[in-house]
N, C-alpha and C. Protein backbone atom coordinates (compact mmCIF):
# COMPACT_ATOMS: atom_id res chain seq x y z
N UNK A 1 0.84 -1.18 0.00
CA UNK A 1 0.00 0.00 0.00
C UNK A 1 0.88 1.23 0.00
N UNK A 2 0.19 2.05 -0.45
CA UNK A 2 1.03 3.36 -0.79
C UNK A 2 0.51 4.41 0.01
N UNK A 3 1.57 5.84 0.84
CA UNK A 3 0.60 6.50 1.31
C UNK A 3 -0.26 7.48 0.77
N UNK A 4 -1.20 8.36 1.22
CA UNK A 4 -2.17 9.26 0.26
C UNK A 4 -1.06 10.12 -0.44
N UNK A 5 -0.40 10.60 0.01
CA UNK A 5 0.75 11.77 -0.93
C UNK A 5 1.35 11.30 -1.34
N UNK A 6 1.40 9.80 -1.88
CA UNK A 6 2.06 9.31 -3.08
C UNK A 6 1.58 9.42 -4.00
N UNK A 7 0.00 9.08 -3.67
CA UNK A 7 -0.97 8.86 -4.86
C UNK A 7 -1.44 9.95 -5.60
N UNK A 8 -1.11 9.48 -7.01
CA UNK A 8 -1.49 10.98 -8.28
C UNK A 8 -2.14 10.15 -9.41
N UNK A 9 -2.65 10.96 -10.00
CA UNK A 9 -2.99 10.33 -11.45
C UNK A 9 -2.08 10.10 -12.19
N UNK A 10 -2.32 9.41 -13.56
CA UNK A 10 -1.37 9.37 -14.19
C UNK A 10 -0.63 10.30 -15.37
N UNK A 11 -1.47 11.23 -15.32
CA UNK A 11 -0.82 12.72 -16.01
C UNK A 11 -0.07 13.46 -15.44
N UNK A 12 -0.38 13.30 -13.75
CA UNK A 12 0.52 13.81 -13.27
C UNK A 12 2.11 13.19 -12.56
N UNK A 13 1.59 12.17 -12.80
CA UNK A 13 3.22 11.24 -12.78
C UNK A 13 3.85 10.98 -13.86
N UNK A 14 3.16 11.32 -15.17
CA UNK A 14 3.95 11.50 -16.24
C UNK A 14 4.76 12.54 -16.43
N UNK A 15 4.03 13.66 -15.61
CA UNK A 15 5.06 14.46 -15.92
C UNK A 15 5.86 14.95 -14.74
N UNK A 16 6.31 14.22 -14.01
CA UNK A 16 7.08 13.98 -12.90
C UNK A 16 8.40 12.84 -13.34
N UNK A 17 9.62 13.60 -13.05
CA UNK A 17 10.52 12.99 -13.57
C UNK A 17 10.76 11.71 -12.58
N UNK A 18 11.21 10.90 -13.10
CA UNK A 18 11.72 9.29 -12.30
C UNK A 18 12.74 9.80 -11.64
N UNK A 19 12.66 9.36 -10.08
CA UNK A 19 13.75 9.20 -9.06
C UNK A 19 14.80 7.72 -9.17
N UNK A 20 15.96 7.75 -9.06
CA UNK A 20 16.29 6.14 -9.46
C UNK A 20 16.76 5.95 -7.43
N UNK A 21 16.72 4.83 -7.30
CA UNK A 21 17.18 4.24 -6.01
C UNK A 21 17.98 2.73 -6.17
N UNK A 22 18.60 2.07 -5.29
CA UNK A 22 19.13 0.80 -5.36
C UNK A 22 17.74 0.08 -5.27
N UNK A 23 18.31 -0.71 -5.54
CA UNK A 23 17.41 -2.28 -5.30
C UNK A 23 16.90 -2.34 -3.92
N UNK A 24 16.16 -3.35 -3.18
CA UNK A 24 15.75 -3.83 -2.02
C UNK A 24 15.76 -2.68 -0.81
N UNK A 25 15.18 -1.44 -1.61
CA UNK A 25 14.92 0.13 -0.35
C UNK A 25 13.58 0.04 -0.32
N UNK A 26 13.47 0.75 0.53
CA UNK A 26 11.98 0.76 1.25
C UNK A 26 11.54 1.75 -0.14
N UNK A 27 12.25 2.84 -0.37
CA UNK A 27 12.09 3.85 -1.58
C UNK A 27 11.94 3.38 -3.18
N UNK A 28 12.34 2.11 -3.35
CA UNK A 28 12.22 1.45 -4.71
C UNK A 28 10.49 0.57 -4.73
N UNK A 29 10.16 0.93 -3.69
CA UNK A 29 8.51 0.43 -3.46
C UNK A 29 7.84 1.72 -3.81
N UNK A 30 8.31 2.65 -3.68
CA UNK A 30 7.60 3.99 -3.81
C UNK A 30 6.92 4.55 -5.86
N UNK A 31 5.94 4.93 -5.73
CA UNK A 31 5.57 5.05 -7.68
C UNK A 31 6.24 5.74 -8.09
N UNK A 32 7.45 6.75 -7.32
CA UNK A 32 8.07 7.86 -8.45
C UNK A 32 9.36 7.49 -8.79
N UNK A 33 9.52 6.54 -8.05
CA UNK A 33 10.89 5.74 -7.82
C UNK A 33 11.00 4.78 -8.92
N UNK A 34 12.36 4.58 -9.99
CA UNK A 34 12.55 3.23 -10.63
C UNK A 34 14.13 2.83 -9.92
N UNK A 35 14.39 1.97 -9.86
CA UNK A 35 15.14 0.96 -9.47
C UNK A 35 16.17 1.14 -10.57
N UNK A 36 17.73 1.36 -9.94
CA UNK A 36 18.83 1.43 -10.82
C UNK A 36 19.32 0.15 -11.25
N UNK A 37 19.66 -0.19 -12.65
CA UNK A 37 20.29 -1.29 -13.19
C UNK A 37 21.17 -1.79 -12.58
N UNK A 38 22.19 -2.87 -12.28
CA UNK A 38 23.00 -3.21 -11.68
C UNK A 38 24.36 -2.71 -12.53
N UNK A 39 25.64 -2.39 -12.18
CA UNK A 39 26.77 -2.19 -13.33
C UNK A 39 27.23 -3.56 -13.55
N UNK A 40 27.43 -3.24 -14.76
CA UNK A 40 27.99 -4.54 -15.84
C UNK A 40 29.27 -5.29 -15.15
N UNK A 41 28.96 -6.57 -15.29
CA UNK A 41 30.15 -7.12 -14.51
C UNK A 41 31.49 -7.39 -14.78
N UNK A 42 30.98 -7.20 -16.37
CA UNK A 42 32.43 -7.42 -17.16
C UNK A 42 33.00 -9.27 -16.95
N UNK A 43 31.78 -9.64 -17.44
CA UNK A 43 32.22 -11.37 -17.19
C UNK A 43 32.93 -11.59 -19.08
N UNK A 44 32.07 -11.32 -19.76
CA UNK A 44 32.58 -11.43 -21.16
C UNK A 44 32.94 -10.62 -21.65
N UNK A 45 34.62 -9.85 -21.32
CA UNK A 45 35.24 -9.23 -21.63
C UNK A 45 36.45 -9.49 -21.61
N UNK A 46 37.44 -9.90 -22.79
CA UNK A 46 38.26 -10.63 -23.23
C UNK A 46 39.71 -10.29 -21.73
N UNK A 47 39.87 -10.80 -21.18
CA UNK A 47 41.12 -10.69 -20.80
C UNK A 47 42.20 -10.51 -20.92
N UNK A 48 43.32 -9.69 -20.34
CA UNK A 48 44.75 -9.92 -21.07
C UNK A 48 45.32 -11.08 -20.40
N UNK A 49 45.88 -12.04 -21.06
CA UNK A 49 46.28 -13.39 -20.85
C UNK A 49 47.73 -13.23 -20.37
N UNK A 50 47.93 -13.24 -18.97
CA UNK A 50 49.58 -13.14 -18.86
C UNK A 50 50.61 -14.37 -19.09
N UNK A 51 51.78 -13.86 -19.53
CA UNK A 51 53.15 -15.18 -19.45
C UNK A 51 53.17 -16.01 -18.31
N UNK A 52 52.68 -16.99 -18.53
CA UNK A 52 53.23 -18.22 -17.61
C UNK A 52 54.87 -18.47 -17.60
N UNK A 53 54.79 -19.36 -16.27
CA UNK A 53 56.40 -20.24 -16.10
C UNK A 53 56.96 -20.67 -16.88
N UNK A 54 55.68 -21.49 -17.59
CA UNK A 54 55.70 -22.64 -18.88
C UNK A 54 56.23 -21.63 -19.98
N UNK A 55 55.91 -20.92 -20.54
CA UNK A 55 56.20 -19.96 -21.99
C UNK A 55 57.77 -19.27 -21.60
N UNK A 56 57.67 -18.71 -20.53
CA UNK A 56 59.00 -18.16 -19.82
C UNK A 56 60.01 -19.04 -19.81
N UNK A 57 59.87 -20.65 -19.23
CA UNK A 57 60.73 -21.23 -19.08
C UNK A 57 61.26 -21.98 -20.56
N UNK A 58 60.06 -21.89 -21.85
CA UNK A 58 60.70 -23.04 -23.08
C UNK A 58 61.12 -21.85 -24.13
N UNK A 59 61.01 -20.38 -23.73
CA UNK A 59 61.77 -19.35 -24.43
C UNK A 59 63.16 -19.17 -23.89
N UNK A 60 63.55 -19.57 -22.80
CA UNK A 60 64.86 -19.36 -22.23
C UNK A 60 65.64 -20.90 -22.89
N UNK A 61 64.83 -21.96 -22.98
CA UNK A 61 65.33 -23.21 -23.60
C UNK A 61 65.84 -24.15 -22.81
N UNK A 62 64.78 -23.44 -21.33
CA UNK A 62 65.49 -24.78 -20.36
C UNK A 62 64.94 -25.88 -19.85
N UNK A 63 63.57 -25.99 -21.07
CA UNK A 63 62.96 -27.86 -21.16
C UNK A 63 63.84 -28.39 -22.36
N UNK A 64 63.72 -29.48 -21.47
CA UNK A 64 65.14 -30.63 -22.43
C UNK A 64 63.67 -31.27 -23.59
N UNK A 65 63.27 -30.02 -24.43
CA UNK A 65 61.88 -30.77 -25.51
C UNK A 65 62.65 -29.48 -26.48
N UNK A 66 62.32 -30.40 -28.04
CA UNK A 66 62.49 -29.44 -29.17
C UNK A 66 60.76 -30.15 -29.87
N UNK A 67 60.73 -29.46 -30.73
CA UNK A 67 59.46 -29.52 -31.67
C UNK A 67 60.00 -30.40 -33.25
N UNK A 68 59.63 -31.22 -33.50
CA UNK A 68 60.26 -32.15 -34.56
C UNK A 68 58.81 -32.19 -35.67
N UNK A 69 58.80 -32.23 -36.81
CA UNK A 69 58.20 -32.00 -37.46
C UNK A 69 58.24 -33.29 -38.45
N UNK A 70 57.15 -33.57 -38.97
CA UNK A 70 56.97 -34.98 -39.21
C UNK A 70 55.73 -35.30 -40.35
N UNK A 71 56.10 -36.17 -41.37
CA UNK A 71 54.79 -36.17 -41.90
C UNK A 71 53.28 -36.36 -41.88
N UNK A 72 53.31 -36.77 -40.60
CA UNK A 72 52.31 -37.50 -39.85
C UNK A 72 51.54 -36.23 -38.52
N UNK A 73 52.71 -35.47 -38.64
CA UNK A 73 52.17 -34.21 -37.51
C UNK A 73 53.63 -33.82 -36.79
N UNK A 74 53.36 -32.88 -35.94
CA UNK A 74 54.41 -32.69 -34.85
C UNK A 74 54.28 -33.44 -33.75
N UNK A 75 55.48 -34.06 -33.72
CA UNK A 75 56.25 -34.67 -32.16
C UNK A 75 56.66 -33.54 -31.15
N UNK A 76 57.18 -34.26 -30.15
CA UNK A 76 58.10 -33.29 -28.93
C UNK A 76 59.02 -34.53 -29.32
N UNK A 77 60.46 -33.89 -29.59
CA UNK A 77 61.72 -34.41 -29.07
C UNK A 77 62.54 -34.34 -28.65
N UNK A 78 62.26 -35.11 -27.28
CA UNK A 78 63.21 -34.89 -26.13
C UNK A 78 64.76 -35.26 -26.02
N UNK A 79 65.45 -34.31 -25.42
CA UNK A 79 66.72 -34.48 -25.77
C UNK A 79 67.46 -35.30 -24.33
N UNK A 80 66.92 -35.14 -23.53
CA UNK A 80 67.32 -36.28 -22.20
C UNK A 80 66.36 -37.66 -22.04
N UNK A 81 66.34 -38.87 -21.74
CA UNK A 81 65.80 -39.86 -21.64
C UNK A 81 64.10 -39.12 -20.74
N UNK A 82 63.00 -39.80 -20.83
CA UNK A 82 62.26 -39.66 -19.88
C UNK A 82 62.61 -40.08 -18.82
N UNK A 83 62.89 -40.99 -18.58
CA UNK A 83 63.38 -41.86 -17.02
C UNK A 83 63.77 -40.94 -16.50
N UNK A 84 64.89 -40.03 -17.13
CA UNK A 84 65.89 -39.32 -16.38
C UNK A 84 65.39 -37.58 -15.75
N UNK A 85 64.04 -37.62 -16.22
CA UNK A 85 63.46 -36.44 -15.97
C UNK A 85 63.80 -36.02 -14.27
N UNK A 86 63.24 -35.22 -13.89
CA UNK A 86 63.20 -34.26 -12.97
C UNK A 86 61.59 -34.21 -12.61
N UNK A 87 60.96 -35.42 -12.22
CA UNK A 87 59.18 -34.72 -12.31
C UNK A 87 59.09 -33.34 -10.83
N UNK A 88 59.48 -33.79 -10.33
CA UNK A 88 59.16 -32.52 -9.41
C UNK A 88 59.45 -31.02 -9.81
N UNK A 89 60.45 -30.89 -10.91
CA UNK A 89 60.92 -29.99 -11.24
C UNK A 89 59.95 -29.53 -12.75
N UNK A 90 59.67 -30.53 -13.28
CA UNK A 90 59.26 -29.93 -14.61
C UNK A 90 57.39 -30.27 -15.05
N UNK A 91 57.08 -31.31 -13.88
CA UNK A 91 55.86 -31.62 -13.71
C UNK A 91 54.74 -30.13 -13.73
N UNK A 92 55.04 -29.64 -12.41
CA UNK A 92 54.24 -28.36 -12.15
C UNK A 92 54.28 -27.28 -13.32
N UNK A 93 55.53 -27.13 -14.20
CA UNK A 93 55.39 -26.19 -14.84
C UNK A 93 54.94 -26.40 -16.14
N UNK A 94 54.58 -27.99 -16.47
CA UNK A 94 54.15 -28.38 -17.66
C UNK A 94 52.43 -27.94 -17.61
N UNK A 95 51.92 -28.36 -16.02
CA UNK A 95 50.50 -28.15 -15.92
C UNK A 95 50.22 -26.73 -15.84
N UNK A 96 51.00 -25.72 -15.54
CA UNK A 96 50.87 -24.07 -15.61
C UNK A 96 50.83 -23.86 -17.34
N UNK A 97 51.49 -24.60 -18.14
CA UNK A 97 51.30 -24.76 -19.49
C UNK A 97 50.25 -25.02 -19.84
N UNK A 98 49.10 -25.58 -19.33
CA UNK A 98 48.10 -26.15 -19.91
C UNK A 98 47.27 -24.74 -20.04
N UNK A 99 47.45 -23.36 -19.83
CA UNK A 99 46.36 -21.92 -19.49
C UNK A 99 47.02 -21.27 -21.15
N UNK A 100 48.43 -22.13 -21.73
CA UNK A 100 48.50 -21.53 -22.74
C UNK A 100 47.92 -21.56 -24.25
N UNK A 101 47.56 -20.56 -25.22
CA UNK A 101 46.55 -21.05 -26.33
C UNK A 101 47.02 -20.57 -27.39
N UNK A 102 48.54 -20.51 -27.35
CA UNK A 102 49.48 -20.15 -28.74
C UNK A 102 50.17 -21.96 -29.03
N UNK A 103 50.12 -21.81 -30.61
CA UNK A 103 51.40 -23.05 -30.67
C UNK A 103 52.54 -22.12 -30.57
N UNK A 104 53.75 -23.19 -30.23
CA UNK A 104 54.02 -24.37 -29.73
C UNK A 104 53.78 -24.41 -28.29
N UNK A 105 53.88 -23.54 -27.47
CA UNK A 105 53.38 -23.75 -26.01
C UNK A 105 52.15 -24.56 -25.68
N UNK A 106 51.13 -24.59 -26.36
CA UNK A 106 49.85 -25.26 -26.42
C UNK A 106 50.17 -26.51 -26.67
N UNK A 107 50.85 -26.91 -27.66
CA UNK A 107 50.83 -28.46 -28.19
C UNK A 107 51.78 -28.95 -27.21
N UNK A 108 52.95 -28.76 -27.09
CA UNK A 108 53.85 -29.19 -25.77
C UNK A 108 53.44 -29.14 -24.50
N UNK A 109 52.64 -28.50 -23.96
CA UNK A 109 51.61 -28.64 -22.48
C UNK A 109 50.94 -29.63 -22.97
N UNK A 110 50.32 -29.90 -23.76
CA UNK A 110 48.97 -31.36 -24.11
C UNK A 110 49.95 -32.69 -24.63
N UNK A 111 50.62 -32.21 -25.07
CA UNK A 111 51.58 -33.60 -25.10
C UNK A 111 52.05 -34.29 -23.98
C-alpha cells in the first residue's frame, strides 16, 4: 500500500521525472521511484592473458623438448631420456602450461 501523498494520477506522474534508487529500499517500493540497473560485470570481456612459467621457461630453452616436425604431424623431441626427468621440477610447470593457447606452447603442455 502506498501512502495518500504518493498517490497521483497518471498525467501527473507522467510528468514527474523518475527518481532512481538501489534495489531492495523501502524507496524502490515507492511510484516515483525506478530501481537502478546493476553495473555490468564485465564477465565477457576478453582478458589480457599473462606469461606463464611454462612460456617463460621453453623461451629461455630450459625444457630438455624441441618440436620435430613430421609427416604424420608434430612430435616433442626430447633431448634427455624420460626416465631421467626431474618430475618434481618440470611436472608443475608443464600443468601451468596447460592456461597456454598459442602453438608451440599449447601443443607441448597437451603432449
Amino acid at each position: 500500500f502506498y501512502c495518500y501523498k504518493y498517490k497521483t494520477d497518471e498525467s501527473e506522474r507522467e510528468k514527474r521525472k523518475w527518481r532512481y534508487t538501489e534495489g531492495f529500499t523501502t524507496q524502490s517500493r515507492l511510484p516515483m521511484y525506478k530501481v537502478k540497473r546493476p553495473n555490468a560485470s564485465g564477465v565477457f570481456n576478453q582478458r589480457e592473458v599473462q606469461a606463464t612459467h611454462f612460456r617463460k621457461f621453453y623461451e629461455r630453452g630450459d625444457f630438455p623438448i624441441a618440436l620435430e616436425h613430421d609427416t604424420k604431424g608434430n612430435k616433442i623431441a626430447w633431448k634427455v631420456e624420460i626416465e631421467k626427468l626431474d618430475y618434481h621440477h618440470y611436472l608443475p610447470l608443464f600443468f601451468d602450461g596447460l592456461c597456454e593457447t598459442q602453438h608451440p606452447y599449447e601443443f607441448f603442455a597437451r603432449q
